[in-house]
N, C-alpha and C. Protein backbone atom coordinates (compact mmCIF):
# COMPACT_ATOMS: atom_id res chain seq x y z
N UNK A 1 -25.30 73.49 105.31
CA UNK A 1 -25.80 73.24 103.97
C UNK A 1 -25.47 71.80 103.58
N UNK A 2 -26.41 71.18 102.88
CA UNK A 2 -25.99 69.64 102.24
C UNK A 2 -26.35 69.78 100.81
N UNK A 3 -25.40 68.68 100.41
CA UNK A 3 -25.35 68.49 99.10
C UNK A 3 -25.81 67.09 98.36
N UNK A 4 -26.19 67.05 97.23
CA UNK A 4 -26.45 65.80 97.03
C UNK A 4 -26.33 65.64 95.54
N UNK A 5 -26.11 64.08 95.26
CA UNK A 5 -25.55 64.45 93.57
C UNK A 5 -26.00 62.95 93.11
N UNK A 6 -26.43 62.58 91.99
CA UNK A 6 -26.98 61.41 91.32
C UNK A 6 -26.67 61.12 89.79
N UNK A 7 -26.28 60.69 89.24
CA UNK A 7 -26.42 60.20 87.93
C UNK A 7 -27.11 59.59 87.53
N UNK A 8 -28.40 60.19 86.44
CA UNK A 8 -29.73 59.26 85.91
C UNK A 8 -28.97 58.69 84.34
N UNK A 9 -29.09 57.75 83.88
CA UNK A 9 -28.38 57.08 82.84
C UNK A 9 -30.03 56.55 81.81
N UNK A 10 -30.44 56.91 80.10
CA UNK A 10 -31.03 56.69 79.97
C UNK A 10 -30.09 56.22 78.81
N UNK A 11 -31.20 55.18 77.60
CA UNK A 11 -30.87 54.72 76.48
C UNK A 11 -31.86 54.53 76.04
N UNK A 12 -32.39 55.82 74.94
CA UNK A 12 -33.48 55.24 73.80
C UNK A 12 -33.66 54.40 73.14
N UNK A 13 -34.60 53.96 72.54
CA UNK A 13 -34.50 53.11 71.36
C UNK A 13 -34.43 53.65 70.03
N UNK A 14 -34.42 54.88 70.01
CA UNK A 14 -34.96 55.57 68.70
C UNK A 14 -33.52 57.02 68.76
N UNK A 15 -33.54 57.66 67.60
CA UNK A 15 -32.23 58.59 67.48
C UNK A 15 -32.77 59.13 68.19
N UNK A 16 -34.19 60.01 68.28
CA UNK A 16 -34.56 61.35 69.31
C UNK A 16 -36.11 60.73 69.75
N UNK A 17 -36.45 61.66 71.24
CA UNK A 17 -36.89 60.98 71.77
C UNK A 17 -37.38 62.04 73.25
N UNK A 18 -38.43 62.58 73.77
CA UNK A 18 -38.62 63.29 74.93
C UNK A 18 -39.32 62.79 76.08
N UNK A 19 -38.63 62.52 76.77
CA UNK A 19 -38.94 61.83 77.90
C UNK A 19 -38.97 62.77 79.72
N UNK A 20 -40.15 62.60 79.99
CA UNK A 20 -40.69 63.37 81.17
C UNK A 20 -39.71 62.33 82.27
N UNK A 21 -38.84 63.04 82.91
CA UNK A 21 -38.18 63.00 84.19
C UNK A 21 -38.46 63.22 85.05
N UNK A 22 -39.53 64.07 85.41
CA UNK A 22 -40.06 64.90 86.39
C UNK A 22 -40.03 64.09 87.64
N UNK A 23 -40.61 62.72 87.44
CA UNK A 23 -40.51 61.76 88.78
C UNK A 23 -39.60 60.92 88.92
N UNK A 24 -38.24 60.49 88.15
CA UNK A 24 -37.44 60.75 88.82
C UNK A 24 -36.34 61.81 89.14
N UNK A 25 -36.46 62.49 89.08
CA UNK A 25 -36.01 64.50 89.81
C UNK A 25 -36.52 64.09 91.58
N UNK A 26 -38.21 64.12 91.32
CA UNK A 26 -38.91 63.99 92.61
C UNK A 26 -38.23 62.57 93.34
N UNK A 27 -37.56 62.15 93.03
CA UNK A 27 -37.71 60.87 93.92
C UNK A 27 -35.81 61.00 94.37
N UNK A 28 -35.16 61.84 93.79
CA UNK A 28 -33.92 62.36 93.68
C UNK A 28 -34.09 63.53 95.09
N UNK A 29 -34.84 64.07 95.14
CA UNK A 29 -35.21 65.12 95.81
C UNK A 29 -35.89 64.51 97.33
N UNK A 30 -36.46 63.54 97.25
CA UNK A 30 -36.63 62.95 98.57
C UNK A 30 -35.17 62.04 98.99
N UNK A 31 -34.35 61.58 98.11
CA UNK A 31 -33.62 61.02 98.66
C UNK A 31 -32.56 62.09 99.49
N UNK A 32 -32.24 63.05 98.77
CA UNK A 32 -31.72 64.19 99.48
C UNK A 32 -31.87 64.66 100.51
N UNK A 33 -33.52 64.79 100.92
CA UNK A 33 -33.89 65.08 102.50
C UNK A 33 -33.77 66.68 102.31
N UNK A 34 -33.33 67.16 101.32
CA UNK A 34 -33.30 68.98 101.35
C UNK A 34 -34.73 69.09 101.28
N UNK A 35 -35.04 70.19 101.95
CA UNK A 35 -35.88 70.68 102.12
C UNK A 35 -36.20 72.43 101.35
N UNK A 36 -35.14 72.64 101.06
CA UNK A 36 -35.14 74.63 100.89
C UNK A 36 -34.10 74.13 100.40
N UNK A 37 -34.19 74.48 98.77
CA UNK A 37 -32.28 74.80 98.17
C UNK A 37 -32.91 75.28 96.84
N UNK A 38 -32.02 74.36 95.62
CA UNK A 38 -31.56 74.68 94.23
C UNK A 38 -31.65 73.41 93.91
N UNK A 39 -31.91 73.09 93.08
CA UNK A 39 -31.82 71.76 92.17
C UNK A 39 -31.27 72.07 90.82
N UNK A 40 -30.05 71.03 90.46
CA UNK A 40 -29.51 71.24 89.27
C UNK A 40 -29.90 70.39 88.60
N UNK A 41 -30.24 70.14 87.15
CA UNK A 41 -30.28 69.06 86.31
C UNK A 41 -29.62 69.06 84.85
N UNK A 42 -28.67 69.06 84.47
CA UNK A 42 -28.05 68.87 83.13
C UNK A 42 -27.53 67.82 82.57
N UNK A 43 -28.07 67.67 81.06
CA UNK A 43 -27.21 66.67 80.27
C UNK A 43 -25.98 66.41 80.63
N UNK A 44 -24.82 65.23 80.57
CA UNK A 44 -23.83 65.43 80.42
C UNK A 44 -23.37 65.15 78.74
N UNK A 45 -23.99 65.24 77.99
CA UNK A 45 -24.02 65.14 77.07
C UNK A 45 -23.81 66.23 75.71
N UNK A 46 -23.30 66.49 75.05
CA UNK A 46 -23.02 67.53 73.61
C UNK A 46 -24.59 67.17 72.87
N UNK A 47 -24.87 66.23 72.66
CA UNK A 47 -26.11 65.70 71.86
C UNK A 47 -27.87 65.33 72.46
N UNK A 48 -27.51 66.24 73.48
CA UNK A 48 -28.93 65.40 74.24
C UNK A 48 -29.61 66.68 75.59
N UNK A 49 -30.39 66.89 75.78
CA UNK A 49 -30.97 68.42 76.52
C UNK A 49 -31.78 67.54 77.31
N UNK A 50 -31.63 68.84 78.61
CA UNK A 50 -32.52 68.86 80.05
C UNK A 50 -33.04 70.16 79.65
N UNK A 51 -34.86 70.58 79.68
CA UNK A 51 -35.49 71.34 79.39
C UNK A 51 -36.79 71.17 80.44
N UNK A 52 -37.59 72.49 80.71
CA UNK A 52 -38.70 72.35 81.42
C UNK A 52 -39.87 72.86 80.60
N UNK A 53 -41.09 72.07 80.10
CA UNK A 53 -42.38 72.24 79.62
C UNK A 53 -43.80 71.51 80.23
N UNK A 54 -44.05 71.73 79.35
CA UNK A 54 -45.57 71.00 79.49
C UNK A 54 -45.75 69.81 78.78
N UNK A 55 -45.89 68.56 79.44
CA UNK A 55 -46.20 66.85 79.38
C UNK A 55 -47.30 66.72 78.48
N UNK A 56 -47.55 67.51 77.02
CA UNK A 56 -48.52 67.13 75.93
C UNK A 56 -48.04 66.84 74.75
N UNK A 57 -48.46 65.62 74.56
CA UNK A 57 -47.95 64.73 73.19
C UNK A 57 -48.14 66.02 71.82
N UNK A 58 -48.81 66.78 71.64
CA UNK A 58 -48.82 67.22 70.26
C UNK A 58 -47.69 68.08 70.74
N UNK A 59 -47.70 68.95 71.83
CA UNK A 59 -46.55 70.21 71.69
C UNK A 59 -45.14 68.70 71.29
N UNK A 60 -44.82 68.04 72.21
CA UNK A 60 -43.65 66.63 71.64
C UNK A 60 -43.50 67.05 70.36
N UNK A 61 -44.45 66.73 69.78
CA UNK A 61 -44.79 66.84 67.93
C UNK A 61 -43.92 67.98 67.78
N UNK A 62 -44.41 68.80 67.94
CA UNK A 62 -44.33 70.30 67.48
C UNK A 62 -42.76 70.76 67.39
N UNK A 63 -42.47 70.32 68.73
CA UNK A 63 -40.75 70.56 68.97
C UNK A 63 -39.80 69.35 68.11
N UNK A 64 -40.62 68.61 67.75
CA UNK A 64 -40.16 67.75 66.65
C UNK A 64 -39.63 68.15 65.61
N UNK A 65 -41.19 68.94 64.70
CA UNK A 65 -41.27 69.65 63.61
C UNK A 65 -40.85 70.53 63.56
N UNK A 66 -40.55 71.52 64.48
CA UNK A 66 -39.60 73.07 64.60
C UNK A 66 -37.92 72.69 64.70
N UNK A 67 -37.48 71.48 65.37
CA UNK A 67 -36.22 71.45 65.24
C UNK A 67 -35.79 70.54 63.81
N UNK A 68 -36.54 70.24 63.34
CA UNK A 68 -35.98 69.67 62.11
C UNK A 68 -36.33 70.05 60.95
N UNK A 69 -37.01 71.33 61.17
CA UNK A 69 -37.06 72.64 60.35
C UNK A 69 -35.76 73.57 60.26
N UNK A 70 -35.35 73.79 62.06
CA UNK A 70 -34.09 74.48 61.89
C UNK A 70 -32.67 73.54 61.88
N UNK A 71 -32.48 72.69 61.92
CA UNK A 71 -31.31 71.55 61.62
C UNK A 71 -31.77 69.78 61.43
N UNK A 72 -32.39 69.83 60.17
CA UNK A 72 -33.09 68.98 59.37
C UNK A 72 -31.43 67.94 59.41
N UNK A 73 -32.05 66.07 60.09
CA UNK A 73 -30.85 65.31 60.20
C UNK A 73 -30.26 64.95 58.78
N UNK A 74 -31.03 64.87 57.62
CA UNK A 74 -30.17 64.66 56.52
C UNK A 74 -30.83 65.68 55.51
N UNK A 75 -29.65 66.07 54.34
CA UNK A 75 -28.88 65.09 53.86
C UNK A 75 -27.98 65.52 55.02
N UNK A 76 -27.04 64.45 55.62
CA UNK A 76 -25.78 64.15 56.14
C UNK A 76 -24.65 65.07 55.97
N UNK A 77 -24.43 65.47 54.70
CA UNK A 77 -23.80 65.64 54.00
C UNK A 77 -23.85 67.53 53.42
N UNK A 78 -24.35 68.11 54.65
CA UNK A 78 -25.08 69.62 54.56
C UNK A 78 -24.00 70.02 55.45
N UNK A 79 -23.32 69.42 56.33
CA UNK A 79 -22.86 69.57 57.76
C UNK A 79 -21.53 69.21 57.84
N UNK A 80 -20.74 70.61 57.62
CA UNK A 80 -19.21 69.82 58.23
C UNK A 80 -18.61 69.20 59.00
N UNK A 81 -19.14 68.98 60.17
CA UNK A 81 -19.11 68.08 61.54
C UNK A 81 -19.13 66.98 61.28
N UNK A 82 -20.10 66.19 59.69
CA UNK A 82 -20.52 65.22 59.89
C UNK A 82 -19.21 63.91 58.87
N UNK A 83 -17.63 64.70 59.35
CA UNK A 83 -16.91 63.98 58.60
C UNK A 83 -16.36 62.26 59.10
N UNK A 84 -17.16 62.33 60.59
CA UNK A 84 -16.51 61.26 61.19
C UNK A 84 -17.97 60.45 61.77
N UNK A 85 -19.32 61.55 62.04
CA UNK A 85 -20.54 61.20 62.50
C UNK A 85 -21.08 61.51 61.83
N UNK A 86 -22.50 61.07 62.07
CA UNK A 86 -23.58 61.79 61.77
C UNK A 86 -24.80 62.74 62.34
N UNK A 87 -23.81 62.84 62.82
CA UNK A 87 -25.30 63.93 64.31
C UNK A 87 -24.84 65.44 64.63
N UNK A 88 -24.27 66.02 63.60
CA UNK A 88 -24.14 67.60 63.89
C UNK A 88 -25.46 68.14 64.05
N UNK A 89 -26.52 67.69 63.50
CA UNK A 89 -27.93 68.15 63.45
C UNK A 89 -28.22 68.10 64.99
N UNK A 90 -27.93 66.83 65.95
CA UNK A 90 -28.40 66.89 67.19
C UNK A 90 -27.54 67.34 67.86
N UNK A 91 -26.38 68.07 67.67
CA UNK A 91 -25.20 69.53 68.40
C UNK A 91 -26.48 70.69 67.92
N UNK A 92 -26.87 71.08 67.29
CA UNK A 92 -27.75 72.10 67.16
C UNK A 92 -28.83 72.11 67.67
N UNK A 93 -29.62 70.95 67.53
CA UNK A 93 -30.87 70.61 68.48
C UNK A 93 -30.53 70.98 69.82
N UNK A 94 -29.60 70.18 70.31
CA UNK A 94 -29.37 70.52 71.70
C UNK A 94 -29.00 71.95 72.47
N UNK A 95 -28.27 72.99 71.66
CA UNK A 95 -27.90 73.93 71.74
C UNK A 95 -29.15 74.95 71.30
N UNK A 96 -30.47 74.44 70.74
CA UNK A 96 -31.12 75.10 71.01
C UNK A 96 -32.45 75.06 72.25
N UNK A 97 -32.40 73.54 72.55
CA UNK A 97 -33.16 73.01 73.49
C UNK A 97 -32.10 73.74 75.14
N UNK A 98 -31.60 73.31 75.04
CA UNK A 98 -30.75 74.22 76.28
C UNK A 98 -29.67 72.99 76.85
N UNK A 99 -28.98 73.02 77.96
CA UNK A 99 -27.99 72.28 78.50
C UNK A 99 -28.76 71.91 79.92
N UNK A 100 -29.56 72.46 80.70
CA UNK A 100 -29.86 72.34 82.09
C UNK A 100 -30.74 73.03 82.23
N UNK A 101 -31.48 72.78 83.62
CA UNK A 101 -32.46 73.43 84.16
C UNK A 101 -32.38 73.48 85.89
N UNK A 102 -32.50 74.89 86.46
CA UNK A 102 -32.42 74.89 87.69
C UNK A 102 -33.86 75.21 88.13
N UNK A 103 -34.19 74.11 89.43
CA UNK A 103 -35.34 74.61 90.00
C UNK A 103 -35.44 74.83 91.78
N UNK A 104 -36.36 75.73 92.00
CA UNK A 104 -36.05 76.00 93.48
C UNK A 104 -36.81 75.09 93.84
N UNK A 105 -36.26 74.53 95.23
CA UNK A 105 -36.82 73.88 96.10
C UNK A 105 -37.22 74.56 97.50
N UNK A 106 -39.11 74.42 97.69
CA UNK A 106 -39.47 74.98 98.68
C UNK A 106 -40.27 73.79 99.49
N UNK A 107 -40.63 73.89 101.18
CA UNK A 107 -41.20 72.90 101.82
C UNK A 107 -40.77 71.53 101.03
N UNK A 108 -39.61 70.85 100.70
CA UNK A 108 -39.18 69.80 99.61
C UNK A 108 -40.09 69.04 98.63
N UNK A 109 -40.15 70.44 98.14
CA UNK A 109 -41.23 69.98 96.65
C UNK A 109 -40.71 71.17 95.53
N UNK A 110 -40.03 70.62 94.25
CA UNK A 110 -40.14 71.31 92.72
C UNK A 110 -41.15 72.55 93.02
N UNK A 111 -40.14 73.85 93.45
CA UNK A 111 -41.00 74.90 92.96
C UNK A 111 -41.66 75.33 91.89
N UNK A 112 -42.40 74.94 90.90
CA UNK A 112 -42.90 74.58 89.68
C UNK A 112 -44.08 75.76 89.46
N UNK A 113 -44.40 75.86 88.18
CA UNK A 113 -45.29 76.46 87.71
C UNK A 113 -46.43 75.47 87.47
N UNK A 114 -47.62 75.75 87.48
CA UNK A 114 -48.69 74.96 86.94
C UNK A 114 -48.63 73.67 85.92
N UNK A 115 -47.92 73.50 84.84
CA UNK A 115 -47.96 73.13 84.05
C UNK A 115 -46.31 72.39 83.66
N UNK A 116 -45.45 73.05 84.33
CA UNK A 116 -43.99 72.80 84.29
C UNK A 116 -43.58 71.49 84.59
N UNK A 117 -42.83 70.51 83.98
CA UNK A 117 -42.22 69.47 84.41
C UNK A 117 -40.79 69.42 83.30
N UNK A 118 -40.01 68.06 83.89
CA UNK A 118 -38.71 68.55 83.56
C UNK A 118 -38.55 67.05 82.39
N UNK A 119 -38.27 67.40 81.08
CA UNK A 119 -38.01 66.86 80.36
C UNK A 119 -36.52 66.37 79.89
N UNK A 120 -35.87 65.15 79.34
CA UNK A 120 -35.01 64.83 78.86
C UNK A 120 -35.39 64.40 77.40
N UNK A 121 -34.27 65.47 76.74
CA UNK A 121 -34.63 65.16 75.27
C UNK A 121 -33.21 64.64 74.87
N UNK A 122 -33.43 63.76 73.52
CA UNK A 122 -32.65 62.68 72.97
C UNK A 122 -32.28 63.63 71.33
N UNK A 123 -31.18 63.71 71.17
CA UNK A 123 -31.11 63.87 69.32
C UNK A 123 -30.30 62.85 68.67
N UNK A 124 -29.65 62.31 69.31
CA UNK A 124 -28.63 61.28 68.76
C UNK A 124 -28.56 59.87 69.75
N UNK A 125 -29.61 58.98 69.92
CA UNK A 125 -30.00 58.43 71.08
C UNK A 125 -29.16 57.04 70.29
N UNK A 126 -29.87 55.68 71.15
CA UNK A 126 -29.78 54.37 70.80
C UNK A 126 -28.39 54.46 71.69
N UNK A 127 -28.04 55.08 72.23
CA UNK A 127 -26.57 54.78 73.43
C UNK A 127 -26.76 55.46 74.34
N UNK A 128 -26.09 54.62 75.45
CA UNK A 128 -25.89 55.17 76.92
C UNK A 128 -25.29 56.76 76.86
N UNK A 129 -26.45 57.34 77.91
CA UNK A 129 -26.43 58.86 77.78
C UNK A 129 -26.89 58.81 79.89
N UNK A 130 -25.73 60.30 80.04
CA UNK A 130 -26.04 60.58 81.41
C UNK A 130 -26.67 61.47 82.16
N UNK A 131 -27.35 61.61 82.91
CA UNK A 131 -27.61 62.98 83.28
C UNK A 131 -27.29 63.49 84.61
N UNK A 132 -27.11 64.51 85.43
CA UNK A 132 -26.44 64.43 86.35
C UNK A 132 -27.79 65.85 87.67
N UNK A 133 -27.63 64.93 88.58
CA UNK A 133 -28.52 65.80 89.46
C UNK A 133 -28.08 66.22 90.85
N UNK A 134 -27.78 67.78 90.67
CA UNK A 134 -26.99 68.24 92.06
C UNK A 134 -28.16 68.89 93.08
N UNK A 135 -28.21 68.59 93.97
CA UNK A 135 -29.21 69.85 95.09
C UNK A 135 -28.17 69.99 96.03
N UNK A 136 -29.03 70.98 96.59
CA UNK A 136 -27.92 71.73 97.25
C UNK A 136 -29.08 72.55 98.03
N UNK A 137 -28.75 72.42 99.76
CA UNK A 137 -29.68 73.49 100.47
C UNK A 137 -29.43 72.72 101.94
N UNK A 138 -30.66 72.96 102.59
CA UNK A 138 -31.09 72.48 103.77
C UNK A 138 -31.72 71.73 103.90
């Protein structure tokens, strides 16, 4: 069995922000040489999600408008967390967007659904943020 492990490092310009990873995952995945395994991908981050959807600007929108429906960033001042920051809103975002995403690897290609690619989302961006990519197989 081999293993393989990478750190992708992004920095928005903006507090939040969804950005399709998908190619570099794929280019993570050729460097590996696995052929048949598991692919790991998670934030290392409290404020920031690895998620798998579909690459269309309005759904973007949408998950915009639904998370700041359920943890709206201000007032500031709604949020006990927010005695030292200001981003308890993007601890909730993230905790509802998820922490990671595992995908199988078959013939060394993203066992994927039709439509599936692997997103990095931002809630508290404008700083160095990591992400971390393990495979693991043959």
């Amino acid at each position: 069995m081999k293993s393989y492990r990478k750190v992708l490092t992004f920095n928005t310009k903006t507090r939040r922000a969804f950005i399709n990873i998908t190619p570099q995952i794929e280019e993570c995945l050729r460097e590996s040489n696995i052929k048949e395994g598991l692919l790991l991908c998670n934030s290392m981050h409290i404020t920031s999600s690895v998620f798998i959807n579909d690459d269309e600007p309005g759904l973007h929108q949408d998950f915009e408008i639904f998370l700041e429906k359920l943890a709206p960033e201000k007032p500031y001042e709604q949020y006990f967390h927010n005695g030292y920051e200001d981003n308890a809103d993007a601890h909730l975002k993230r905790t509802i967007m998820g922490r990671e995403v595992v995908v199988a690897i078959t013939n060394g290609r993203l066992d994927f659904g039709r439509w599936e690619q692997i997103f990095y989302g931002e809630f508290d961006g404008k700083r160095e943020k990591r992400i971390l990519v393990k495979i693991i197989g043959e």
